[in-house]
C-alpha atoms as a PDB file:
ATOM      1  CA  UNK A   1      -7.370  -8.749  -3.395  1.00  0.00           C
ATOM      2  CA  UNK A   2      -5.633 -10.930  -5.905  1.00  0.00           C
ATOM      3  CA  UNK A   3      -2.783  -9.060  -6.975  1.00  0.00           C
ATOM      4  CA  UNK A   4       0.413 -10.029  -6.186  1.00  0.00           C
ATOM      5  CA  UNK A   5       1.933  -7.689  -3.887  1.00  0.00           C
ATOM      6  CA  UNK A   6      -1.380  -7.668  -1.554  1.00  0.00           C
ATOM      7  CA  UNK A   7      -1.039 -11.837  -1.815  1.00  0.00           C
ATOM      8  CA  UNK A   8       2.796 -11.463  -1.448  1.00  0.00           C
ATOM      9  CA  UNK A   9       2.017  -9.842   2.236  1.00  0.00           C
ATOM     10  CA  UNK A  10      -0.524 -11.485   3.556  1.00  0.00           C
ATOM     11  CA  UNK A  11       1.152 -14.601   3.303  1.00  0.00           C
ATOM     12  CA  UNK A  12       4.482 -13.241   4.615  1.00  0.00           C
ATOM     13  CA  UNK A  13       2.901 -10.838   7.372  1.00  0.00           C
ATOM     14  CA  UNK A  14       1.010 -13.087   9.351  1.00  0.00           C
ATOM     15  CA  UNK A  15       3.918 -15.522  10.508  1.00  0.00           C
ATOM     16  CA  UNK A  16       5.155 -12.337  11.671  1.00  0.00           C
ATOM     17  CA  UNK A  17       2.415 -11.879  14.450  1.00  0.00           C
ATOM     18  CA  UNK A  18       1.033  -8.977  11.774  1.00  0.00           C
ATOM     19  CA  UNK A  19      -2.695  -9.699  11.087  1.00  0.00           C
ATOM     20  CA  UNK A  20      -3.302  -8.592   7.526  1.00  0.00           C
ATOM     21  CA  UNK A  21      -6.913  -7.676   6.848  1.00  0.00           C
ATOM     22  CA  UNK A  22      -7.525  -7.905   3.175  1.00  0.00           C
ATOM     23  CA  UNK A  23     -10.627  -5.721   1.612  1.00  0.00           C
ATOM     24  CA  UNK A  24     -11.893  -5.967  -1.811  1.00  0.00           C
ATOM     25  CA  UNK A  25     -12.929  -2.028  -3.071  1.00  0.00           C
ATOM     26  CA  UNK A  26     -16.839  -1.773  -3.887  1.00  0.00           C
ATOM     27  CA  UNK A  27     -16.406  -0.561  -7.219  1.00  0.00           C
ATOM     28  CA  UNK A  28     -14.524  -4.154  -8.016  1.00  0.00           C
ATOM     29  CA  UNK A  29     -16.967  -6.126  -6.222  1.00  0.00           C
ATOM     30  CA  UNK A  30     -19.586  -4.343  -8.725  1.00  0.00           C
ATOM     31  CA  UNK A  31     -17.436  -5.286 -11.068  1.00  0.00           C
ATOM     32  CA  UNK A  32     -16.322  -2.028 -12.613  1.00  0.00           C
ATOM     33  CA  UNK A  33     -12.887  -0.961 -13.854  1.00  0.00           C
ATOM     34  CA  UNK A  34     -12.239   1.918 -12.823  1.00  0.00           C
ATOM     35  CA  UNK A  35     -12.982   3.588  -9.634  1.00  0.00           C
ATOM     36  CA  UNK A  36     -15.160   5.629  -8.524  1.00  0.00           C
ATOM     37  CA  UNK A  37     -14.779   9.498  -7.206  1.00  0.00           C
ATOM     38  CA  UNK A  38     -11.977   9.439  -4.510  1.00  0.00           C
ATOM     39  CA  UNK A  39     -14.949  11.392  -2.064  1.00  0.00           C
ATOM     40  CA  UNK A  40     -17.097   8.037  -2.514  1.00  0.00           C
ATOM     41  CA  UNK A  41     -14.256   5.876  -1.859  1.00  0.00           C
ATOM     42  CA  UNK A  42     -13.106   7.269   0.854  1.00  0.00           C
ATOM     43  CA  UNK A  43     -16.614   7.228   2.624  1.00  0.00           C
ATOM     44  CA  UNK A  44     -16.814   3.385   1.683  1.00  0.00           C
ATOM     45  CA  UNK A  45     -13.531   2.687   3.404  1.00  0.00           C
ATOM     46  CA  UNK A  46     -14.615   4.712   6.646  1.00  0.00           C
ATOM     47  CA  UNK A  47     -17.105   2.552   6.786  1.00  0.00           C
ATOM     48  CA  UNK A  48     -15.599  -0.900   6.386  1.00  0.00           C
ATOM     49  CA  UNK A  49     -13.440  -0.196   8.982  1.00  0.00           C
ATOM     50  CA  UNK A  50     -16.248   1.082  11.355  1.00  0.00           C
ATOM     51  CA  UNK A  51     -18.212  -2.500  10.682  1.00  0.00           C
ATOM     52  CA  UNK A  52     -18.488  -4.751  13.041  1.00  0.00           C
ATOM     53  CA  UNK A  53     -17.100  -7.374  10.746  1.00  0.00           C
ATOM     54  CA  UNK A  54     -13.761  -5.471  10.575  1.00  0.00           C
ATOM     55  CA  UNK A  55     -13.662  -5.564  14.145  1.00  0.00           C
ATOM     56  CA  UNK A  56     -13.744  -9.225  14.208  1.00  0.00           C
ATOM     57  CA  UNK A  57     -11.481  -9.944  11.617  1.00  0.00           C
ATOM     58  CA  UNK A  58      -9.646  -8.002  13.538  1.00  0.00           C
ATOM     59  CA  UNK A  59      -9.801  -8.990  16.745  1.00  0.00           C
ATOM     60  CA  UNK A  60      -8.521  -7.614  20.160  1.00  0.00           C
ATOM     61  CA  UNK A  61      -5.959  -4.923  18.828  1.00  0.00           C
ATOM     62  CA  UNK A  62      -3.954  -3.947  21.242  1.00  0.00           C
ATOM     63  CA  UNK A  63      -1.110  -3.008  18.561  1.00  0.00           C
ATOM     64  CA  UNK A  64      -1.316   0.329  16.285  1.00  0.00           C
ATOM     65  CA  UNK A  65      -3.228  -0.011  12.777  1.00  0.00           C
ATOM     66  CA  UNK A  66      -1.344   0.509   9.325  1.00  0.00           C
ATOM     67  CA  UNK A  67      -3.815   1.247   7.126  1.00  0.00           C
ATOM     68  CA  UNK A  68      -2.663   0.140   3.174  1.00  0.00           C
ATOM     69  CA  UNK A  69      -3.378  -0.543  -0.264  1.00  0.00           C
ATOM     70  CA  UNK A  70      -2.248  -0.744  -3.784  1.00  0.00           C
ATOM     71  CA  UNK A  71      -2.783   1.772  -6.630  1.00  0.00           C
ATOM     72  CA  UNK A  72      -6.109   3.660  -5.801  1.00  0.00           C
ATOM     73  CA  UNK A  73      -6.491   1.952  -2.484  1.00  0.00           C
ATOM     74  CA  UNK A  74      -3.316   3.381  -1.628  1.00  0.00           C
ATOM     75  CA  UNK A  75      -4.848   7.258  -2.306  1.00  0.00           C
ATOM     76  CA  UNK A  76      -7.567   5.908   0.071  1.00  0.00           C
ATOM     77  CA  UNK A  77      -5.827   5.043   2.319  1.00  0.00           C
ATOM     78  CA  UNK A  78      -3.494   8.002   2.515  1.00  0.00           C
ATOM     79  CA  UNK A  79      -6.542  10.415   2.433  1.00  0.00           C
ATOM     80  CA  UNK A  80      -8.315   8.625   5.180  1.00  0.00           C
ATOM     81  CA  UNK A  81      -5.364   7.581   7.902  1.00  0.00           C
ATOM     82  CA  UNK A  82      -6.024  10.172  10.445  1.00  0.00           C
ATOM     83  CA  UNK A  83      -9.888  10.270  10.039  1.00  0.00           C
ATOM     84  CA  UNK A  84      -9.757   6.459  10.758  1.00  0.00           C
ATOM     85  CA  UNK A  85      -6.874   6.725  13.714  1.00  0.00           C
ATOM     86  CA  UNK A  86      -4.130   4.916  11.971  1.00  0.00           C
ATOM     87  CA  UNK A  87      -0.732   4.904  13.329  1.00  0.00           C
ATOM     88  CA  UNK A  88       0.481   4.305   9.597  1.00  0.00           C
ATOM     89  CA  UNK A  89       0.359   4.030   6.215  1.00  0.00           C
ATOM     90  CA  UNK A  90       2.147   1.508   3.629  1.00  0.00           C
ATOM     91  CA  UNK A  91       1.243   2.331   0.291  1.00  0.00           C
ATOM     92  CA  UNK A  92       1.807   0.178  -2.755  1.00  0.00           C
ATOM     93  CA  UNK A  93       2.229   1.217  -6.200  1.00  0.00           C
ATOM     94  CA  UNK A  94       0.617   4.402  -5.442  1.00  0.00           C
ATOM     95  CA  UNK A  95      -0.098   6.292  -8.743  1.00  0.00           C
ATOM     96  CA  UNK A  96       1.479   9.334  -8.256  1.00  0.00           C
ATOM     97  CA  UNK A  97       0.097  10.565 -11.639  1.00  0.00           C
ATOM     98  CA  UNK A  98      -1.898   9.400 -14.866  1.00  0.00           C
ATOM     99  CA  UNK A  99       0.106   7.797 -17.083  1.00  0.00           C
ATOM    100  CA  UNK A 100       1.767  10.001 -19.394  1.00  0.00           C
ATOM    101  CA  UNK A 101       0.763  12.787 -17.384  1.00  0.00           C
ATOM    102  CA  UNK A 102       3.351  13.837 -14.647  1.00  0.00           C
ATOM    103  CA  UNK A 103       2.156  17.394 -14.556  1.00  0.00           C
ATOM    104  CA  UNK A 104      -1.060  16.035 -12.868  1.00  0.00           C
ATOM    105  CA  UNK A 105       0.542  15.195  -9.142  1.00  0.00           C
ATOM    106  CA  UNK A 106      -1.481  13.656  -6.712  1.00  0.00           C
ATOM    107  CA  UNK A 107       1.911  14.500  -4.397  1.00  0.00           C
ATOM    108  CA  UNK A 108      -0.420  16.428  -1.991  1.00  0.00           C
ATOM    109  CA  UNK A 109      -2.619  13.035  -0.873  1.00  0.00           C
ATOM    110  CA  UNK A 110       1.414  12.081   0.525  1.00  0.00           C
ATOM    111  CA  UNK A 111       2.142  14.886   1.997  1.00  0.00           C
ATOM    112  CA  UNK A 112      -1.076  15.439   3.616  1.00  0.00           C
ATOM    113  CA  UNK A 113      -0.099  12.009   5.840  1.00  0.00           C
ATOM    114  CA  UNK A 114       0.602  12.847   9.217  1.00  0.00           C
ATOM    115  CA  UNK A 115       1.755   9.457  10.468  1.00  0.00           C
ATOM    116  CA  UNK A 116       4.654   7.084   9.549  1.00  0.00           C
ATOM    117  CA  UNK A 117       4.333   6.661   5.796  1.00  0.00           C
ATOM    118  CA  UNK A 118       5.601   4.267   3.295  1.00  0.00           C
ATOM    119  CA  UNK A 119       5.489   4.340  -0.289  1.00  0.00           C
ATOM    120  CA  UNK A 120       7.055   1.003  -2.481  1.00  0.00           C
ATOM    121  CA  UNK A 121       6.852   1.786  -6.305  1.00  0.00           C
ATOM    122  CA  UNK A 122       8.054  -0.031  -8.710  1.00  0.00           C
ATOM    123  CA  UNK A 123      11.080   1.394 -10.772  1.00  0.00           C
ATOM    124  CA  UNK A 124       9.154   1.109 -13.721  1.00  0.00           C
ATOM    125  CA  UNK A 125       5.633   2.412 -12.921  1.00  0.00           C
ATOM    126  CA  UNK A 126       4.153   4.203 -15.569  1.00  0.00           C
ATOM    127  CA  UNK A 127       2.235   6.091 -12.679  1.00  0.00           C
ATOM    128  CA  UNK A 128       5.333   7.394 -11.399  1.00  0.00           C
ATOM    129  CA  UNK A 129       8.984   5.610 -10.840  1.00  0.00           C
ATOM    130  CA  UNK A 130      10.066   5.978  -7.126  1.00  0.00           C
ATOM    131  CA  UNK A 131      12.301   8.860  -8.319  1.00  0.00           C
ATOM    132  CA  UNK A 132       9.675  11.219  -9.312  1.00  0.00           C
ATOM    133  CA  UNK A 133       8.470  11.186  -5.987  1.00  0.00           C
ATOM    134  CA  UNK A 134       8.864  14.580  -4.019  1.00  0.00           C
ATOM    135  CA  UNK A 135      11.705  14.618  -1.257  1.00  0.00           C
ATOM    136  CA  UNK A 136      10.210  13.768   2.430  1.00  0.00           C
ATOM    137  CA  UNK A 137       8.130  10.903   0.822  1.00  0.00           C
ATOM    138  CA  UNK A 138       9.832   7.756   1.775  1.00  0.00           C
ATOM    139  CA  UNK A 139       9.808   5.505  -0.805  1.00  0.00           C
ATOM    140  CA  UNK A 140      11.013   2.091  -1.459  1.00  0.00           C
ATOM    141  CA  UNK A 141      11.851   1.259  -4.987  1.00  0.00           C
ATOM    142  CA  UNK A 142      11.320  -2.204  -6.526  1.00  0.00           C
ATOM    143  CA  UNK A 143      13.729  -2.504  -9.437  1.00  0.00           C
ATOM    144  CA  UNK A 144      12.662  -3.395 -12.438  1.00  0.00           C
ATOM    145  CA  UNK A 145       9.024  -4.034 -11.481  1.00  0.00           C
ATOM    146  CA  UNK A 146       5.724  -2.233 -13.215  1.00  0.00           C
ATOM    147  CA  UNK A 147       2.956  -0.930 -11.329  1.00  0.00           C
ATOM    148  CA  UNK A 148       1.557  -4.442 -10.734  1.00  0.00           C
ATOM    149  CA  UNK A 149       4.935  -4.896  -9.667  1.00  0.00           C
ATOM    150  CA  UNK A 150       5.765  -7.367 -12.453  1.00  0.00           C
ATOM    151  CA  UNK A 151       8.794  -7.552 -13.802  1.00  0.00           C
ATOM    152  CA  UNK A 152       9.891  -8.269 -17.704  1.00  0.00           C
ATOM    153  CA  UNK A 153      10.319 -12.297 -18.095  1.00  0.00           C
ATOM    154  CA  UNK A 154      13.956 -11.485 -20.193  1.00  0.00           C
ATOM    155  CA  UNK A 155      15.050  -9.240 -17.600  1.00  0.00           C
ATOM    156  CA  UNK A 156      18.147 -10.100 -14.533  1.00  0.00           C
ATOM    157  CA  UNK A 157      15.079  -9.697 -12.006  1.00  0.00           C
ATOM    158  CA  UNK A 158      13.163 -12.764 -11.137  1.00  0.00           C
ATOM    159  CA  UNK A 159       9.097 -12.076  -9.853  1.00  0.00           C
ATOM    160  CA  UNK A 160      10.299 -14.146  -6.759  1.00  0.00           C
ATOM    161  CA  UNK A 161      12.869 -11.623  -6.624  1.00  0.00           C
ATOM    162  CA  UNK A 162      10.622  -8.128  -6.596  1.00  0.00           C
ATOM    163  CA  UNK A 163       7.631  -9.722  -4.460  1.00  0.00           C
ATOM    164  CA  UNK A 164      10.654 -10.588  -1.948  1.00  0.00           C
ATOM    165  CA  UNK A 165      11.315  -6.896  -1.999  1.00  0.00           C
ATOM    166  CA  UNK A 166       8.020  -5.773  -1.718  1.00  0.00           C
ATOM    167  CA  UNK A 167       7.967  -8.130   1.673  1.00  0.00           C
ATOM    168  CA  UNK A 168      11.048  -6.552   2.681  1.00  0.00           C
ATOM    169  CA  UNK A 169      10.682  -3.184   2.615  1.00  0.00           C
ATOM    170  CA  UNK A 170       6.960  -3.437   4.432  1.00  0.00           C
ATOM    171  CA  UNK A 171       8.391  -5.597   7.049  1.00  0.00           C
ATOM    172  CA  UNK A 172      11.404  -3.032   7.356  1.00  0.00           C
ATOM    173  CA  UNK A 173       8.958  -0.181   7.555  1.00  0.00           C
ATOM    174  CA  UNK A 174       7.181  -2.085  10.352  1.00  0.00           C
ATOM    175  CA  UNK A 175      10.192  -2.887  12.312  1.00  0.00           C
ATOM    176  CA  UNK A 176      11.187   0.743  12.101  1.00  0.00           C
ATOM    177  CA  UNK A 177       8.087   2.552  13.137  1.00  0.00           C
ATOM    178  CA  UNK A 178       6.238   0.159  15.372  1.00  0.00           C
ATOM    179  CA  UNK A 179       8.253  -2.819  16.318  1.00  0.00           C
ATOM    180  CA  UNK A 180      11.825  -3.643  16.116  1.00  0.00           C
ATOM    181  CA  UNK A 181      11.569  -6.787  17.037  1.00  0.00           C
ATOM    182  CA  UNK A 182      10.376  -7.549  13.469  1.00  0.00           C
ATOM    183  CA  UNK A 183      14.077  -6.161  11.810  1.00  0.00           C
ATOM    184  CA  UNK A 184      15.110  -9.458  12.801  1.00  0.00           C
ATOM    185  CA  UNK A 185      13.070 -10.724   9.947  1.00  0.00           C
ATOM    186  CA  UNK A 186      14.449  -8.660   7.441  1.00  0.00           C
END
């Protein structure tokens, strides 16, 4: 819940009239490192959004739900959107592959979304840059930026610089698909 893309947002969403809901994965808060079998995550997110205590954090929605999340939270949420009735999906850093490894897609978890889906990669992901993404998939490319969106200190980018584009392209994405009020904000 730390990193700085899912901090980036929340702070930026909110003034927006967006409540951002921010969930820490069980295998982190059991402190492991790497997570578990997609099947057992996916079953873990189902239910934190069934709880009770989702509901009010969440309070009276009367908008649509975009479900999200970074790197394997991102599969999640892809895999899960229409079993949990989300109207979208913003997915950050997703890893498209194992490092090293591009002949090992996880492309299908993408194109398996049925609702409006966003995808913001950094340019330099070792997961997968934004172009190795397969056409239909729109994706947002940070420039510069890793898959913790970080960018290298000597570089032209600033951090400031990518996390703004992070914000940007989420809040475009929103404004596109489910209110256009918020392109105003862009």
């Amino acid at each position: 819940m730390g990193a700085r893309d899912l901090v980036a947002l929340a702070t930026r969403l909110p003034p927006l009239g967006i409540t951002v809901v921010l969930v820490e994965q069980p295998w982190r808060t059991a402190g492991r490192k790497i997570a578990v079998a997609p099947a057992q995550l996916d079953l873990a997110w189902r239910a934190v959004l069934a709880s009770d205590e989702f509901g009010d954090r969440l309070g009276d929605r009367s908008g649509c739900l975009v479900v999200g999340g970074r790197s394997a939270g991102a599969r999640v949420a892809c895999r899960t959107a229409s079993a949990v009735g989300a109207d979208g999906v913003l997915a950050l850093a997703f890893p498209l592959h194992p490092p090293g490894r591009p002949g090992r897609s996880r492309a299908d978890e993408l194109l398996a979304v049925t609702v409006p889906l966003l995808v913001v990669q950094g340019g330099r992901d070792a997961f997968g840059p934004a172009a190795e993404f397969p056409p239909g998939i729109c994706v947002a490319e940070v420039p510069h930026a890793d898959h913790a969106f970080a960018v290298p200190k000597r570089g032209t980018a600033t951090q400031a610089a990518a996390l703004a584009e992070v914000c940007r392209a989420a809040v475009s994405y929103l404004g596109k698909n489910f209110d256009p009020g918020l392109l105003e904000q862009v």
